[in-house]
N, C-alpha and C. Protein backbone atom coordinates (compact mmCIF):
# COMPACT_ATOMS: atom_id res chain seq x y z
N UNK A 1 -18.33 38.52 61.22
CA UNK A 1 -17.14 38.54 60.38
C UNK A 1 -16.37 37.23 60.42
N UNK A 2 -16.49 36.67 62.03
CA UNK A 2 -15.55 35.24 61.79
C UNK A 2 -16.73 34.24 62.38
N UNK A 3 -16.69 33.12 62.03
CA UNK A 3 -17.31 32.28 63.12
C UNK A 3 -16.85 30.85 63.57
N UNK A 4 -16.80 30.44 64.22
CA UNK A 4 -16.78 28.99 64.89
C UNK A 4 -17.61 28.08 65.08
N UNK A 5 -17.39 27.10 64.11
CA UNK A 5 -19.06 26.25 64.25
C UNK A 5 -18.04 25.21 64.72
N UNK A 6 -18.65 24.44 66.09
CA UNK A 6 -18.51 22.97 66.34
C UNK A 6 -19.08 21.57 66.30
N UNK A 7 -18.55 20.89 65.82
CA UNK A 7 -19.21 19.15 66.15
C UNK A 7 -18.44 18.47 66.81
N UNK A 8 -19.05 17.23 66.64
CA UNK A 8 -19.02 16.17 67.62
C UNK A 8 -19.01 15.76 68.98
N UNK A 9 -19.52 16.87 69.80
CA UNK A 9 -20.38 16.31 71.00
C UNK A 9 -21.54 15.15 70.92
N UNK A 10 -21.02 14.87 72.01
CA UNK A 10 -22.81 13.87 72.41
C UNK A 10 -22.56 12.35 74.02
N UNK A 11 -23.48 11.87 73.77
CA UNK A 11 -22.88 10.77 74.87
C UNK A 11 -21.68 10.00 74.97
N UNK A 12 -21.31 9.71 75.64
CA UNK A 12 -20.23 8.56 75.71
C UNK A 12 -20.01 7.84 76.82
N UNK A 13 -19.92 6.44 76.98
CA UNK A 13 -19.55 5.85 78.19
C UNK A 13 -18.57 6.06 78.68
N UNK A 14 -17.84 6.23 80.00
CA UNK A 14 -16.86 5.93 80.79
C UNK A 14 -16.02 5.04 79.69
N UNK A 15 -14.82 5.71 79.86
CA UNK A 15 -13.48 5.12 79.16
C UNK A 15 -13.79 5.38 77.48
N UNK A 16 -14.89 6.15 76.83
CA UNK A 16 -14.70 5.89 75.47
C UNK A 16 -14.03 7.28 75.28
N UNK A 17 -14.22 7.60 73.70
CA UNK A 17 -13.71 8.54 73.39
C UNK A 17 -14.37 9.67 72.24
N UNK A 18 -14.59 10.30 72.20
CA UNK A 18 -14.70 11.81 71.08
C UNK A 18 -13.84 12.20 70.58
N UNK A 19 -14.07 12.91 69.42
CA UNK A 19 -13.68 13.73 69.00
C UNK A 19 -14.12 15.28 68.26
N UNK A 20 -13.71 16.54 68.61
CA UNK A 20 -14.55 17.69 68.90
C UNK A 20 -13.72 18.29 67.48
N UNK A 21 -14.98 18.79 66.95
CA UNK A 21 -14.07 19.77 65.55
C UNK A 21 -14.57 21.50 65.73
N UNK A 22 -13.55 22.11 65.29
CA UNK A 22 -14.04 23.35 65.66
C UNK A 22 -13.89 24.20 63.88
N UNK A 23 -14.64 24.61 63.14
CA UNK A 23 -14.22 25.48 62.11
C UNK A 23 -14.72 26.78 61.91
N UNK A 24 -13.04 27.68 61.60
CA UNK A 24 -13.02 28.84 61.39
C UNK A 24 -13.65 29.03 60.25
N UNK A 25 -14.66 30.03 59.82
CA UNK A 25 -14.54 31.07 58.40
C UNK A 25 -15.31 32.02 58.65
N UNK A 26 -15.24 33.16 57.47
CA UNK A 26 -14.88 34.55 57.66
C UNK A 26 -14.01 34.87 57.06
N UNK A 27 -14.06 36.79 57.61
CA UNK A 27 -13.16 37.25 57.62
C UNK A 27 -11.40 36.69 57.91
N UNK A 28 -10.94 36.16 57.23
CA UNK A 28 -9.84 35.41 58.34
C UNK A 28 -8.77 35.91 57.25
N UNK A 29 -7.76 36.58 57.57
CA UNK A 29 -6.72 37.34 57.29
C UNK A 29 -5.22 36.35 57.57
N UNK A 30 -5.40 36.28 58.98
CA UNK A 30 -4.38 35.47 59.82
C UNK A 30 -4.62 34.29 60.88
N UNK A 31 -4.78 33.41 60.95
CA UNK A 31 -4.88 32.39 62.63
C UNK A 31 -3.74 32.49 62.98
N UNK A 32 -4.32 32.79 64.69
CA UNK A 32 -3.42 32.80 65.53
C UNK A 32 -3.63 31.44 66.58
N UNK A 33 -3.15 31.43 67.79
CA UNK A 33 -3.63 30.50 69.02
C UNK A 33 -5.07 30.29 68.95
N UNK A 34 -5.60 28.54 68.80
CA UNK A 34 -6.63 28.27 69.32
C UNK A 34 -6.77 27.32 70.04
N UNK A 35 -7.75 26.89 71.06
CA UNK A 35 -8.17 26.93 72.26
C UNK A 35 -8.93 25.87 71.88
N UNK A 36 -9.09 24.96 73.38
CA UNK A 36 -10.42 24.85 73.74
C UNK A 36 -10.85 24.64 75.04
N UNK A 37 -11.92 24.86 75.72
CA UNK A 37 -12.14 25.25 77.31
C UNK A 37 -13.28 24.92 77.45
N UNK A 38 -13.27 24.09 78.75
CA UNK A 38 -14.97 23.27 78.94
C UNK A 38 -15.72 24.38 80.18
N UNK A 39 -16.78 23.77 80.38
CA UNK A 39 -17.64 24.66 81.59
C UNK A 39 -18.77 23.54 82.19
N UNK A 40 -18.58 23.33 83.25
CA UNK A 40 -19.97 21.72 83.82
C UNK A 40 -20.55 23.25 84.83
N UNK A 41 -21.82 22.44 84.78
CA UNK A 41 -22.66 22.96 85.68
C UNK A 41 -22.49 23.60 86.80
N UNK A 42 -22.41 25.33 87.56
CA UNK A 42 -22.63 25.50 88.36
C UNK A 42 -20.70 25.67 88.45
N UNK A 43 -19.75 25.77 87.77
CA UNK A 43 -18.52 25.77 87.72
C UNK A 43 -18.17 26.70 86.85
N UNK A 44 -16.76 27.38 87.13
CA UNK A 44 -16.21 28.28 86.11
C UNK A 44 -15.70 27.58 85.08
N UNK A 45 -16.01 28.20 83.87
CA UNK A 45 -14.82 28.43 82.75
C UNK A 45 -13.40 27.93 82.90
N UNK A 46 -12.83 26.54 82.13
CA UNK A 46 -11.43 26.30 82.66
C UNK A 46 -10.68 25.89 81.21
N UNK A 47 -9.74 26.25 81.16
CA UNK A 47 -8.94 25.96 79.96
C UNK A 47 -8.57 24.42 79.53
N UNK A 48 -9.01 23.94 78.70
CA UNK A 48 -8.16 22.49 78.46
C UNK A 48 -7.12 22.47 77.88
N UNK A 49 -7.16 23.22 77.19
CA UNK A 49 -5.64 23.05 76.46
C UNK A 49 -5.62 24.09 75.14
N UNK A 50 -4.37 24.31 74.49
CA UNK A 50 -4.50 25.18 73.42
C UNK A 50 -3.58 24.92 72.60
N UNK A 51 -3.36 25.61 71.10
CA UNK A 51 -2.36 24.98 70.16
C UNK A 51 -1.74 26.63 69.55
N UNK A 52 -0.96 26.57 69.71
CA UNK A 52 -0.05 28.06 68.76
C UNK A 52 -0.39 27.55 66.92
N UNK A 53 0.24 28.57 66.65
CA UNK A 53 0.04 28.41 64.86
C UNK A 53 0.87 28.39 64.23
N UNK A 54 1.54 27.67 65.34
CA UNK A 54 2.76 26.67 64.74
C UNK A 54 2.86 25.27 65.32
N UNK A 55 1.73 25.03 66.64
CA UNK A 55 1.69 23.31 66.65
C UNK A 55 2.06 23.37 67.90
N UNK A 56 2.56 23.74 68.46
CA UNK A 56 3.37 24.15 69.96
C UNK A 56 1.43 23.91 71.19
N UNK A 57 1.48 22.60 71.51
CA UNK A 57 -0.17 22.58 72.49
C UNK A 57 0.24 22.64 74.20
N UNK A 58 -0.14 22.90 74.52
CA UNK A 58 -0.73 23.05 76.04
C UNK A 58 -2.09 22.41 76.76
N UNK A 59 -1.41 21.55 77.86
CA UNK A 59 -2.58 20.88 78.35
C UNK A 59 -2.92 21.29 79.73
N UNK A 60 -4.45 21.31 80.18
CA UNK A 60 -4.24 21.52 81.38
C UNK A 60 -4.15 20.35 82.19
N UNK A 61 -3.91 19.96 83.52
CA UNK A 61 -3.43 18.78 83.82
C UNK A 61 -4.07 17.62 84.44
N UNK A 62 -5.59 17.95 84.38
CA UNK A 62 -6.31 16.90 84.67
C UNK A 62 -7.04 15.91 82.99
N UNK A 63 -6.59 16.65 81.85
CA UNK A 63 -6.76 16.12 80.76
C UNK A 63 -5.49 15.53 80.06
N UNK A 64 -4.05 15.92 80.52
CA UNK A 64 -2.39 15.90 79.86
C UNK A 64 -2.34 14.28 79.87
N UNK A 65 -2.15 13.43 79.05
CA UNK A 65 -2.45 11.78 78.88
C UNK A 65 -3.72 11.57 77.86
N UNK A 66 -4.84 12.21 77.87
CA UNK A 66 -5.56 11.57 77.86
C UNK A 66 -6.49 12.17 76.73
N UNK A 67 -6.06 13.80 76.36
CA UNK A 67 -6.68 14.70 75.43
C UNK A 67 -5.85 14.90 74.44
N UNK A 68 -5.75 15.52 73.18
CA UNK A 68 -4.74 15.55 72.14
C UNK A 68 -5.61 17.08 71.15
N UNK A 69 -4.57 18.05 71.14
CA UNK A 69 -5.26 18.92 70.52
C UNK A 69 -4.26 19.08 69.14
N UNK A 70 -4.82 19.34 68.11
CA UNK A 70 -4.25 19.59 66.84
C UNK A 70 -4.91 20.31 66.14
N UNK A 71 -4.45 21.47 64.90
CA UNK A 71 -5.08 21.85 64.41
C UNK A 71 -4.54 21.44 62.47
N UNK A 72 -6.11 21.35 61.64
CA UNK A 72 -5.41 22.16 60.40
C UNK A 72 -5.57 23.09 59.71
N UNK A 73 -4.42 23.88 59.49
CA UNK A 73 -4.25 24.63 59.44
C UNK A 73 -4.93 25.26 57.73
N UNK A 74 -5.15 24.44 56.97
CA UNK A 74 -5.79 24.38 55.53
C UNK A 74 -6.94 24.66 55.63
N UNK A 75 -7.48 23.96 56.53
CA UNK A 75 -9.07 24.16 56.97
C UNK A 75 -9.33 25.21 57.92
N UNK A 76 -8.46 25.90 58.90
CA UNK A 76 -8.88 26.49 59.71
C UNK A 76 -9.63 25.58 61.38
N UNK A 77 -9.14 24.90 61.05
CA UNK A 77 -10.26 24.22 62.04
C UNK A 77 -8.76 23.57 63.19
N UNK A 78 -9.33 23.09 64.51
CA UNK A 78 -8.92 22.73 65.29
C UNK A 78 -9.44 21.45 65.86
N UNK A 79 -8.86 20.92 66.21
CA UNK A 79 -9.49 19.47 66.35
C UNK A 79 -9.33 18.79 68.37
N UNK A 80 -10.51 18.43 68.99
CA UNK A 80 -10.14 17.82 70.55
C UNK A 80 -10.14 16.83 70.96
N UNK A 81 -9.09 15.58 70.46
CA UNK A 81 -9.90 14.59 70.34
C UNK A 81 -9.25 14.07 72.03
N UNK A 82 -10.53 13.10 72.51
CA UNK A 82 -10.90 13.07 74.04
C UNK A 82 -10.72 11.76 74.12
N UNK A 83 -9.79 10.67 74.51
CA UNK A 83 -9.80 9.42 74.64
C UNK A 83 -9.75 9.24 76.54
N UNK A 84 -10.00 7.87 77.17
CA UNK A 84 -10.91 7.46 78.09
C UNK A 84 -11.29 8.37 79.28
N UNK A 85 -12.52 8.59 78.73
CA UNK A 85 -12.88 9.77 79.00
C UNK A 85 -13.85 9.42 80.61
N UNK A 86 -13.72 10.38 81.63
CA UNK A 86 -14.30 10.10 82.57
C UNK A 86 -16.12 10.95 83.00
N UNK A 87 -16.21 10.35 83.78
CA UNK A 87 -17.79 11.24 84.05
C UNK A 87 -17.45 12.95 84.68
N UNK A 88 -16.52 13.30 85.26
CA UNK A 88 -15.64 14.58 85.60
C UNK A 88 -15.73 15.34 84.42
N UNK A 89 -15.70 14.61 83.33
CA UNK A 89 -15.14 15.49 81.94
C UNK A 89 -16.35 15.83 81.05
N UNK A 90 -17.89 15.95 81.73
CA UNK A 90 -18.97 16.23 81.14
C UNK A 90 -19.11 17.75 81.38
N UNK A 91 -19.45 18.19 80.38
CA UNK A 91 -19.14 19.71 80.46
C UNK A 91 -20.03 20.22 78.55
N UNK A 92 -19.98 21.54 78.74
CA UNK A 92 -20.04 22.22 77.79
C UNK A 92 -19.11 22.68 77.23
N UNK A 93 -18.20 22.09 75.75
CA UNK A 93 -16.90 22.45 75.55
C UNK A 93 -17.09 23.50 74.80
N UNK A 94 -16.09 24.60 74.29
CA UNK A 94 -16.29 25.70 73.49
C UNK A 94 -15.02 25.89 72.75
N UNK A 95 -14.69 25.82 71.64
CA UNK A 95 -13.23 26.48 71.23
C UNK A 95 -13.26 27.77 71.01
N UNK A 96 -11.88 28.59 71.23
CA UNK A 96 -11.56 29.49 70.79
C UNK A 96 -10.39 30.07 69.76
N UNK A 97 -10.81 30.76 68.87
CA UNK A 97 -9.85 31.12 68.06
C UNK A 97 -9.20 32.93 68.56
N UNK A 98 -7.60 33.06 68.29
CA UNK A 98 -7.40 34.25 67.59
C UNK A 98 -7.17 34.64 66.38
N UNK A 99 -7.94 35.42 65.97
CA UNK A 99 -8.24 35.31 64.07
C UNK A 99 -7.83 36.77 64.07
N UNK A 100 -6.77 36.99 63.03
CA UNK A 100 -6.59 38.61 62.55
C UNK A 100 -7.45 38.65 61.68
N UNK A 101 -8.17 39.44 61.40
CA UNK A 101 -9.48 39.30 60.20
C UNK A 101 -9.01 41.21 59.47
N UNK A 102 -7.79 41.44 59.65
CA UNK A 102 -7.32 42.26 59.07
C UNK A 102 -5.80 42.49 59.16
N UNK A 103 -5.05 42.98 58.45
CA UNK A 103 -3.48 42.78 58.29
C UNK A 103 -3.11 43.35 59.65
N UNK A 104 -3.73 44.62 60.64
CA UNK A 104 -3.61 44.72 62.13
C UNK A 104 -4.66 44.92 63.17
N UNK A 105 -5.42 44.23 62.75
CA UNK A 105 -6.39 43.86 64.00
C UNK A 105 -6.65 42.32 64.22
N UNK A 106 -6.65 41.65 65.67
CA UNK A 106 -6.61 40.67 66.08
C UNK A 106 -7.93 40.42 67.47
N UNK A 107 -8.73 39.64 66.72
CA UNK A 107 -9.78 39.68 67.76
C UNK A 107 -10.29 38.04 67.88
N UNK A 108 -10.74 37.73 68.80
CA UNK A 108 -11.11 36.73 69.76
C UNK A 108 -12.49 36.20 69.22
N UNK A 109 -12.92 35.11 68.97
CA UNK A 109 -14.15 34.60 68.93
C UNK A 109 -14.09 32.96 69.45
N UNK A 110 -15.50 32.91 70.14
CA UNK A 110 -15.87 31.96 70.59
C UNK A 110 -17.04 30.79 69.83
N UNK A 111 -16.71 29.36 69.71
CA UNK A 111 -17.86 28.73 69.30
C UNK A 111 -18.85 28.52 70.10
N UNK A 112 -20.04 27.99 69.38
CA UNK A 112 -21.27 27.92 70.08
C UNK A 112 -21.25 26.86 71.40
N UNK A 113 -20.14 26.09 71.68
CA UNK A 113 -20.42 24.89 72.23
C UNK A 113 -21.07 23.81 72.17
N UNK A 114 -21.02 22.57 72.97
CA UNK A 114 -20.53 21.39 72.54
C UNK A 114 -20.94 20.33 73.86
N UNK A 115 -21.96 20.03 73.78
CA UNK A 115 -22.19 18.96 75.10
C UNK A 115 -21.36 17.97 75.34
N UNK A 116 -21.14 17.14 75.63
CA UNK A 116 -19.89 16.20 75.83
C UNK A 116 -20.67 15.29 77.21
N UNK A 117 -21.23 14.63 77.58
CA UNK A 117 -21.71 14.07 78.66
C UNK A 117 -21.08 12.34 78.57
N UNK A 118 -20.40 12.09 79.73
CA UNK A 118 -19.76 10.98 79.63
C UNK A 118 -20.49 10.23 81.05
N UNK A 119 -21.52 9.22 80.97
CA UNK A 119 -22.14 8.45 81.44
C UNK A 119 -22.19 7.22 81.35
N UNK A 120 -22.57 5.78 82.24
CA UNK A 120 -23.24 4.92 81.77
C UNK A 120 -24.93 4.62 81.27
């Protein structure tokens, strides 16, 4: 009913930068809060940061300087963009949306994820 397709993963050296797109479609009635949250190898699930649907973001604090989340709201889509980026920050990123995909139901979906490997 909804889905989340992402781009722009891939390599990057120490200190460069990405930028991660996430787009909603579907069923989509309403956007609510979306997300996005990395996962490295052999580690839990951790939040990077998130945006209300009204612009209001949240960082978590080993990314706050250095990550920038925005969404638009026309497109549905959410945007992560990752400036000097360290080898720590290689991970599998994933966004998440809350999408009402009916005037009262509100449900959760996840994108496919997003390699992100920051190496020389």
């Amino acid at each position: 009913q909804v889905q989340l397709v992402e781009s722009g993963g891939g390599l990057v050296q120490p200190g460069g930068s990405l930028r991660l797109s996430c787009a909603a479609s579907g069923n989509i009635f309403r956007m609510y809060d979306m997300g996005w949250y990395r996962q490295a190898p052999g580690k839990q699930r951790e939040l990077v940061g998130s945006v209300t649907s009204g612009g209001t973001t949240t960082y978590a604090d080993l990314v706050k300087g250095r990550f920038t989340i925005s969404r638009d709201n026309a497109k549905n889509t959410v945007y992560l963009q990752m400036n000097s980026l360290k080898p720590e920050d290689t991970a599998v990123y994933y966004c998440n949306a809350e999408v009402g995909v009916s005037r009262l139901n509100v449900l959760t979906f996840w994108g496919q994820g997003s390699q992100v490997t920051v190496s020389s």
